[in-house]
Protein backbone atom coordinates (compact mmCIF):
# COMPACT_ATOMS: atom_id res chain seq x y z
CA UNK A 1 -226.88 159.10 -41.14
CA UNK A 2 -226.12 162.57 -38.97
CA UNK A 3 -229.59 163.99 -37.44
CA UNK A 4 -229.11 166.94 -35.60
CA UNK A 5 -232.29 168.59 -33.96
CA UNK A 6 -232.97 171.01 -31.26
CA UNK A 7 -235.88 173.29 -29.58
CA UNK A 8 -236.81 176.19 -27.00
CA UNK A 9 -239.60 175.93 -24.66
CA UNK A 10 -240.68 179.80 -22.49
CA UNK A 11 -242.90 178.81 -19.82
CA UNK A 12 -244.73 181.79 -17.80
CA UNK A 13 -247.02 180.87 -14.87
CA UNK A 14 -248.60 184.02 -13.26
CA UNK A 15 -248.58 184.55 -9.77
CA UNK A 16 -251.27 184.23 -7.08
CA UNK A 17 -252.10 186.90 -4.75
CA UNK A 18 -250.37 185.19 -1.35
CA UNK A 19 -249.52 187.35 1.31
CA UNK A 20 -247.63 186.61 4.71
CA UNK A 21 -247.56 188.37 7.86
CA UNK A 22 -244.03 189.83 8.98
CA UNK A 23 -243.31 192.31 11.71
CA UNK A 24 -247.21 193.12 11.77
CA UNK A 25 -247.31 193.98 8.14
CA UNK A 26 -248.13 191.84 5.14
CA UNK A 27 -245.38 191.30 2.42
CA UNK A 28 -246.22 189.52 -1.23
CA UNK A 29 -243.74 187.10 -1.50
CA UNK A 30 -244.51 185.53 -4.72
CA UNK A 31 -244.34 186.71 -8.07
CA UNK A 32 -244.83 185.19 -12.02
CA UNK A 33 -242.42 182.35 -12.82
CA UNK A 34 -240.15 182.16 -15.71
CA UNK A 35 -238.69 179.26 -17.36
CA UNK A 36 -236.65 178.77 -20.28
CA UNK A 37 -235.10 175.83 -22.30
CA UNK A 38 -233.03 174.91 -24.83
CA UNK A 39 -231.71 171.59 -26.24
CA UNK A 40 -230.13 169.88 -29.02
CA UNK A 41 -229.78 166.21 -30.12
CA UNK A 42 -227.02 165.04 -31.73
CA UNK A 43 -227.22 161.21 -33.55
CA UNK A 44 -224.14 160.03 -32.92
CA UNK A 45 -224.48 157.05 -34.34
CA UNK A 46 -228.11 155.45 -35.77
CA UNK A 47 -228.63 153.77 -32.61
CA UNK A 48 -227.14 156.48 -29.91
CA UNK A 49 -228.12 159.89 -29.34
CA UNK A 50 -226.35 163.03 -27.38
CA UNK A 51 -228.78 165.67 -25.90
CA UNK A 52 -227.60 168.75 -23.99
CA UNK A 53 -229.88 170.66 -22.08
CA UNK A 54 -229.65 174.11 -20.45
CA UNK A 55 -233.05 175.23 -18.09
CA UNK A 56 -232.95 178.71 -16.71
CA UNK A 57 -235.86 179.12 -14.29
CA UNK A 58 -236.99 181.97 -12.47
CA UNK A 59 -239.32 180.43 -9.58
CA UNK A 60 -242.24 181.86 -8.12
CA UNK A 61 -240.69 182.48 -4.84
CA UNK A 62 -239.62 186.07 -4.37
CA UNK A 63 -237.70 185.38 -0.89
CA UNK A 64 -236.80 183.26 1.95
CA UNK A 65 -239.71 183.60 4.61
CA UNK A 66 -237.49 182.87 7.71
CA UNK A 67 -234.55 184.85 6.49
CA UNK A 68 -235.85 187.88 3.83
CA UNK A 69 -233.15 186.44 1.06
CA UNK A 70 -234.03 186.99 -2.12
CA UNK A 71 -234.86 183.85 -4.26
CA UNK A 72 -232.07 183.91 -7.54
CA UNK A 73 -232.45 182.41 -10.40
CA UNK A 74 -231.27 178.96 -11.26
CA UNK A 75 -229.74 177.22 -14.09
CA UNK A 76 -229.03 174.04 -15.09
CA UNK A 77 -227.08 172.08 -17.58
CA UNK A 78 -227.48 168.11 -18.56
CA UNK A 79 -227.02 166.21 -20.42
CA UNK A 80 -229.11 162.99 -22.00
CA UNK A 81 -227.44 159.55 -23.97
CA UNK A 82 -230.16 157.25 -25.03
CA UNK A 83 -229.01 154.06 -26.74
CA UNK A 84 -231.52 152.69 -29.05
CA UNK A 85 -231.78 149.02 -29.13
């Protein structure tokens, strides 16, 4: 028996008006959140299944306080095997 299934999840989380002082002025520094995420499980066998995973999240953070670096966006891959006993 093969089951193969999969989804997407879109998360959006809207910023909050934060502000911080720098240099005697006031810079936002936060902004709306993104996420995204995609899977797919593979039964490898009736009692063990293969998930891959990719996230791709956009955080909140708009930059590094201390520094003024922007915040990138981060992705990441995994990768689940559940044996079913």
């Amino acid at each position: 028996m093969r089951q193969v299934s999969g989804g997407l999840l879109l998360t959006i989380r809207r910023k909050e008006q934060r502000t911080t002082p720098r240099a005697g002025t006031t810079t936002e520094f936060v902004r709306d959140e993104y996420g995204f995420e995609a899977f797919y499980n593979f039964a490898i066998t009736p009692w063990m299944q293969l998930t891959p995973d990719i996230q791709v999240i956009r955080p909140a953070q708009k930059e590094i306080i201390a520094t003024g670096k922007e915040v990138g966006t981060a992705t990441v891959l995994g990768f689940r095997l559940q044996l079913v006993l």
